[in-house]
Protein backbone atom coordinates (compact mmCIF):
# COMPACT_ATOMS: atom_id res chain seq x y z
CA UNK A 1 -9.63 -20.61 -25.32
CA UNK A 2 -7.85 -23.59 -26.39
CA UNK A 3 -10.33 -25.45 -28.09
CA UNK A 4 -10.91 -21.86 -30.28
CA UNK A 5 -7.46 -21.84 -31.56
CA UNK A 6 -6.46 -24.91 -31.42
CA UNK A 7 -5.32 -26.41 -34.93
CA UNK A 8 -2.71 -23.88 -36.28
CA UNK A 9 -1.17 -24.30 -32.35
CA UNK A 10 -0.09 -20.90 -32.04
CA UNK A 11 2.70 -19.76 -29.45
CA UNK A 12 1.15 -18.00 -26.30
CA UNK A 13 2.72 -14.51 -27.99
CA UNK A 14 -0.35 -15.10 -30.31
CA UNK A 15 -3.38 -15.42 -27.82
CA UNK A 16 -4.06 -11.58 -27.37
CA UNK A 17 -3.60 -10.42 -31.26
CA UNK A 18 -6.30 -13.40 -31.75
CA UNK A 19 -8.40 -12.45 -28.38
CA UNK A 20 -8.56 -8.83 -29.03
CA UNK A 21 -9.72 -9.57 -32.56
CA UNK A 22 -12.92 -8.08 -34.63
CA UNK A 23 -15.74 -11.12 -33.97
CA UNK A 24 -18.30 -10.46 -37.28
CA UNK A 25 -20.35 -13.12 -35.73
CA UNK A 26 -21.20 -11.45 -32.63
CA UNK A 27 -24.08 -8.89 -32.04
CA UNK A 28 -23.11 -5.31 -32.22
CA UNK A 29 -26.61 -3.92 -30.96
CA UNK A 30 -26.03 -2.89 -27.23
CA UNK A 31 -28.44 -5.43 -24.99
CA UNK A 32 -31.66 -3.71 -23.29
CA UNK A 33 -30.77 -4.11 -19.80
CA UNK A 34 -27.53 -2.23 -20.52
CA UNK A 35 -29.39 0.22 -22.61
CA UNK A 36 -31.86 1.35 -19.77
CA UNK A 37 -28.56 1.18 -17.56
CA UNK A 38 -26.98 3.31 -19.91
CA UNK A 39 -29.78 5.91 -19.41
CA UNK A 40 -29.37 6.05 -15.49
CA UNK A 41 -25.82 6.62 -15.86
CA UNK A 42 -26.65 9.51 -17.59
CA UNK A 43 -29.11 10.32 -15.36
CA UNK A 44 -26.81 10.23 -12.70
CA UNK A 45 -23.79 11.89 -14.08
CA UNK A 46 -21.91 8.88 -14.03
CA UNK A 47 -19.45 7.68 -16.71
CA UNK A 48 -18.21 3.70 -17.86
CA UNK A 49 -16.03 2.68 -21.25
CA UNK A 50 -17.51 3.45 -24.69
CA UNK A 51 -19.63 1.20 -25.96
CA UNK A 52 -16.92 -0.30 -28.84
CA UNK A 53 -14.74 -0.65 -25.94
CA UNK A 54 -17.31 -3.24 -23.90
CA UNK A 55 -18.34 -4.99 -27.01
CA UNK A 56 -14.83 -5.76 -27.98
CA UNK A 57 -14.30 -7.15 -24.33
CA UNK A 58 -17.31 -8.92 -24.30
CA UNK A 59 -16.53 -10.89 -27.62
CA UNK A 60 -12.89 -11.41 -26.19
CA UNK A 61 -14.45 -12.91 -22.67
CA UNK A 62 -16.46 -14.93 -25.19
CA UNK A 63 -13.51 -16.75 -26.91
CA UNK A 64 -12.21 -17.12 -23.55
CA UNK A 65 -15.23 -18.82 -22.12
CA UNK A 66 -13.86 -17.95 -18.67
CA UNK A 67 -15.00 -20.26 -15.78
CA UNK A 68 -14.12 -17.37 -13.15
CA UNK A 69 -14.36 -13.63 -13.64
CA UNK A 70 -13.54 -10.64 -11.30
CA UNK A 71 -15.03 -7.18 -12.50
CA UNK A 72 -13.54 -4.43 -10.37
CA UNK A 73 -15.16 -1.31 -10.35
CA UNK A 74 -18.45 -2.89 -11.43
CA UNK A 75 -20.65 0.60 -10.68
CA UNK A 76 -24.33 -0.38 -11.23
CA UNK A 77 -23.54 -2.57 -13.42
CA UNK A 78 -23.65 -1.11 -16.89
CA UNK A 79 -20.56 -3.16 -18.23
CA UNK A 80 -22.18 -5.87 -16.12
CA UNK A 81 -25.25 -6.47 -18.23
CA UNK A 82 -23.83 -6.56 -21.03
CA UNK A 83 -21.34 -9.80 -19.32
CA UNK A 84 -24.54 -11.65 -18.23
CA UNK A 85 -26.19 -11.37 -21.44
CA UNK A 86 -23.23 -13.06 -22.93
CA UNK A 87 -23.28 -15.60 -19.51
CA UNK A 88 -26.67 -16.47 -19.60
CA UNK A 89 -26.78 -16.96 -23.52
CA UNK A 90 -23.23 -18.88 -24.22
CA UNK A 91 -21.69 -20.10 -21.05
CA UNK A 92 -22.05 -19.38 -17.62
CA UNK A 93 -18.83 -18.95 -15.10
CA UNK A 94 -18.63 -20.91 -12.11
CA UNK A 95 -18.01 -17.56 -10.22
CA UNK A 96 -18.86 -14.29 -10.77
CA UNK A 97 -17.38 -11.69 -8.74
CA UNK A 98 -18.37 -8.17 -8.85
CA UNK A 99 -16.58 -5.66 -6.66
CA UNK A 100 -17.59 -2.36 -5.98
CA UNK A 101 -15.49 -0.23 -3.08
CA UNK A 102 -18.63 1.30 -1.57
CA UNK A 103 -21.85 -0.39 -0.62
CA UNK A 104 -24.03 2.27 -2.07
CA UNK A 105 -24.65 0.34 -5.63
CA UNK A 106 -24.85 -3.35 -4.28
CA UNK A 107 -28.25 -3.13 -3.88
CA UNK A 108 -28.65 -2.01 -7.69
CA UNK A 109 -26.13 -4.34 -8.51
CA UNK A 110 -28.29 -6.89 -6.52
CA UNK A 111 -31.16 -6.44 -8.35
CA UNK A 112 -29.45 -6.86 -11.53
CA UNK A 113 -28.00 -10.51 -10.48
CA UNK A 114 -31.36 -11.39 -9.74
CA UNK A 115 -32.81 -10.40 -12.87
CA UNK A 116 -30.67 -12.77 -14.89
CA UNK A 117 -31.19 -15.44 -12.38
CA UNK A 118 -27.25 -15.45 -11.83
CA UNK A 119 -27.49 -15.57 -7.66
CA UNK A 120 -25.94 -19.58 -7.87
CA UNK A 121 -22.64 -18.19 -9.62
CA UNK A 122 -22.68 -14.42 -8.64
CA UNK A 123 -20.72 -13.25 -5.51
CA UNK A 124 -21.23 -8.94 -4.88
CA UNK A 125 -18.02 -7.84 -3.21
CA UNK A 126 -17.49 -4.87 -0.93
CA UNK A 127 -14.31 -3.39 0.03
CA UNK A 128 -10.98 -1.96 -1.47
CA UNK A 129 -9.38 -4.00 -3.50
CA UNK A 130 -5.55 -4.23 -1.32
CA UNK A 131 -7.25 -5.02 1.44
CA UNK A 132 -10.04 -7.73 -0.49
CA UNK A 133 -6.42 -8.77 -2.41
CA UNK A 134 -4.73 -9.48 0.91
CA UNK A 135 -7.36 -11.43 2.26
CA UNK A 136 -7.50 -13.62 -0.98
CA UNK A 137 -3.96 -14.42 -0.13
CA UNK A 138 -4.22 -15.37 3.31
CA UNK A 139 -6.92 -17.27 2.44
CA UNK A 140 -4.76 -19.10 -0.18
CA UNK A 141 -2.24 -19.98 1.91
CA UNK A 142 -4.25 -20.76 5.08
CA UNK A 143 -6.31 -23.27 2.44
CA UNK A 144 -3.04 -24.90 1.29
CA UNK A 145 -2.37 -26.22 5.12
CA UNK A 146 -5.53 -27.82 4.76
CA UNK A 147 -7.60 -25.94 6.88
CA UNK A 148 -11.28 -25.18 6.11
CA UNK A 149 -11.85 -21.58 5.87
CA UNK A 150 -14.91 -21.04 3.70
CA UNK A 151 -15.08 -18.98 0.38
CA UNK A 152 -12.06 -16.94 -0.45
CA UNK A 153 -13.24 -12.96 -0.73
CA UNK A 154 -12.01 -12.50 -4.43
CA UNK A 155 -11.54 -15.60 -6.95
CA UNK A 156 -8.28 -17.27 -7.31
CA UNK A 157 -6.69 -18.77 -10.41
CA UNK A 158 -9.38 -16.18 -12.86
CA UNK A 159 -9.50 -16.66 -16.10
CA UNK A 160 -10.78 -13.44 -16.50
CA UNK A 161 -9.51 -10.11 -14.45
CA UNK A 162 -11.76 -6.79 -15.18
CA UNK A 163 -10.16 -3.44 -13.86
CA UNK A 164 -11.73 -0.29 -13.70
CA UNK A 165 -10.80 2.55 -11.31
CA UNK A 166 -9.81 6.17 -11.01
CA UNK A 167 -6.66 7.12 -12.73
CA UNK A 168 -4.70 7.18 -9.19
CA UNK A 169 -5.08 3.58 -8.53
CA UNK A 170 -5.14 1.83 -11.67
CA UNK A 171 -1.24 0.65 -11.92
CA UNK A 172 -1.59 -0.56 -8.32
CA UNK A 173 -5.18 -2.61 -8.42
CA UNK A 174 -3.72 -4.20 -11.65
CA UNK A 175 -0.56 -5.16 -10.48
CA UNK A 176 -1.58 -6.64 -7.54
CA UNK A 177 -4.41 -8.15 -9.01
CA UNK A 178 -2.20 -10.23 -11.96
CA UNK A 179 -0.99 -13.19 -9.48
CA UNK A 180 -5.06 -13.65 -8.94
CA UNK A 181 -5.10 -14.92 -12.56
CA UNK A 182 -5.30 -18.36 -13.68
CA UNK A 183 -2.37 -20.23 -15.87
CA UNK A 184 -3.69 -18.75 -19.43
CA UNK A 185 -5.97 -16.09 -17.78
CA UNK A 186 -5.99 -12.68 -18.83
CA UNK A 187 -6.56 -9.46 -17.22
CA UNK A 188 -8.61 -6.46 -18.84
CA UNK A 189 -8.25 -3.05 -18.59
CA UNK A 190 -8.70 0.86 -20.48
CA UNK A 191 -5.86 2.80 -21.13
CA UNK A 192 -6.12 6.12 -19.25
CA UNK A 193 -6.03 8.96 -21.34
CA UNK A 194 -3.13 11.30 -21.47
CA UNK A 195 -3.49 14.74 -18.92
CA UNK A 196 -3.33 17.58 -21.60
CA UNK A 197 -2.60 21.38 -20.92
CA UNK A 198 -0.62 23.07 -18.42
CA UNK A 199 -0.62 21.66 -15.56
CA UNK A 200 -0.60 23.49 -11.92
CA UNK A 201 0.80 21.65 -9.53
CA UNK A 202 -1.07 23.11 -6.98
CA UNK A 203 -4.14 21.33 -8.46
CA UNK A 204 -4.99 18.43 -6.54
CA UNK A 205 -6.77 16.79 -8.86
CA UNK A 206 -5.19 17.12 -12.29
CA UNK A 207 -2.00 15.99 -10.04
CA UNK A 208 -3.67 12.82 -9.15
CA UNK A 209 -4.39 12.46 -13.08
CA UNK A 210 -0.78 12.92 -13.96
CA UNK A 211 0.89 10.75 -11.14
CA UNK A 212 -1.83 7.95 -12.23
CA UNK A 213 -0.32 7.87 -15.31
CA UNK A 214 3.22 8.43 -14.78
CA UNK A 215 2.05 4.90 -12.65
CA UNK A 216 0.92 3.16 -15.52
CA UNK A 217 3.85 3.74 -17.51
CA UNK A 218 5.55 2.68 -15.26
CA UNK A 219 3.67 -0.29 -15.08
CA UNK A 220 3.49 -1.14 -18.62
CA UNK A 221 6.88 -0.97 -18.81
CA UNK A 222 8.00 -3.09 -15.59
CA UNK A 223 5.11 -5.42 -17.10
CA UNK A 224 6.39 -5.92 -20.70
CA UNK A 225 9.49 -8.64 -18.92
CA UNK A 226 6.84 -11.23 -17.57
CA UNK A 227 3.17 -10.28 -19.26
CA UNK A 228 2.48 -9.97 -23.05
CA UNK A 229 0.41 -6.64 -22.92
CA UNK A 230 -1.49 -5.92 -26.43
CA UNK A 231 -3.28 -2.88 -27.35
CA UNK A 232 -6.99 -2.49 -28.92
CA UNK A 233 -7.29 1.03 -30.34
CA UNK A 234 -11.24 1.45 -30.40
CA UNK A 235 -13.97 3.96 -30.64
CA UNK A 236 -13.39 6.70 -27.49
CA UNK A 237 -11.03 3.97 -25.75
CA UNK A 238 -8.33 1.35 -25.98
CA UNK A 239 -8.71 -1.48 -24.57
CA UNK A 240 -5.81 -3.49 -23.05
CA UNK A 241 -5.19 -6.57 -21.94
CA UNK A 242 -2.64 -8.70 -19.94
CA UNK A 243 -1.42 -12.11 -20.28
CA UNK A 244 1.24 -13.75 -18.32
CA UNK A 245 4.11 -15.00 -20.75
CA UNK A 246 5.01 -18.10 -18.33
């Protein structure tokens, strides 16, 4: 990131506007492993961000030229594909974690490491993300006495954070996932849309939706005092991104 705008030396306040910027020189045409994983999606009534919304982040991860990168919520690996097409053509992370809270697509998932030959730099994680979060942190601090405790479950110091969930848990995941980032890193998300109609509070659901995000407000707010937080307005999504102001 610093080597792309280096020369006019901007202030930190400028990284996102210039991150979350329109890249002419990058390919708009979706990749053909995410195409045919576009297809089973559909197939299996599943849904992931719009299209504009993964090609913006994809030419954003691609200024950033991230070294470690957490995708949570990775699915079977739609928004994935499109990441190692960028990874295996520009430049590859060190670590690659994709998280999923269920084992039920880490085989798929599995298959798709292997097809880009990514199994070196690829780690497929399993588990909810407090729990995988609080683990991470033990293992920080148990590492810092010294002692040898293998690999840490999620990457620490990422320069690249990747959060997709249900409505319910998205303030949460992200806020305890920002101290995971690296000194410059940034974390990625998609504004939830807004619940519309009446709502009946005796509907479970649609509550969930609402409380969610009453949450992210919340979190936006609370955020705006140590994070820069910018705003991409895009086709059928915004994407949004954090970046720590110290």
């Amino acid at each position: 990131m610093g080597e792309e705008v280096q020369g006019s030396t901007p202030s930190k306040a400028d990284v996102l506007p210039y991150i979350l910027s329109k890249d002419s020189e990058m390919p708009r045409d979706e990749p053909q492993i995410a195409a045919n994983i576009s297809q089973q999606l559909q197939h299996m009534g599943l849904s992931t961000w719009s299209q504009s919304v993964i090609r913006r982040l994809r030419n954003s991860i691609h200024k950033l030229k991230p070294k470690r990168v957490i995708e949570v919520g990775a699915g079977i690996g739609h928004r994935s594909a499109w990441l190692y097409d960028l990874f295996t053509e520009d430049s590859t992370p060190e670590r690659y974690d994709l998280v999923e809270q269920g084992a039920k697509f880490a085989v798929i998932l599995h298959r798709l490491m292997t097809r880009y030959g990514a199994e070196d730099w690829t780690n497929i994680v399993v588990g909810e993300i407090p729990s995988l979060v609080a683990e991470t942190t033990a293992w920080s601090a148990a590492s810092a006495t010294g002692l040898e405790v293998g690999d840490s479950p999620l990457g620490v110091d990422s320069d690249v954070i990747i959060v997709d969930s249900k409505i319910e848990d998205l303030a949460e995941y992200i806020e305890i996932l920002l101290p995971l980032l690296s000194d410059g890193g940034v974390l990625f998300t998609c504004e939830p849309p807004v619940p519309a109609g009446d709502i009946d509070e005796d509907d479970e659901e649609m509550m969930k939706h609402v409380n969610g995000f009453n949450s992210w407000i919340e979190l936006i707010t609370k955020t705006q005092e140590t994070h820069y937080v910018a705003f991409s307005p895009l086709f059928e999504g915004v994407l949004v991104a954090f970046l720590a102001k110290n």
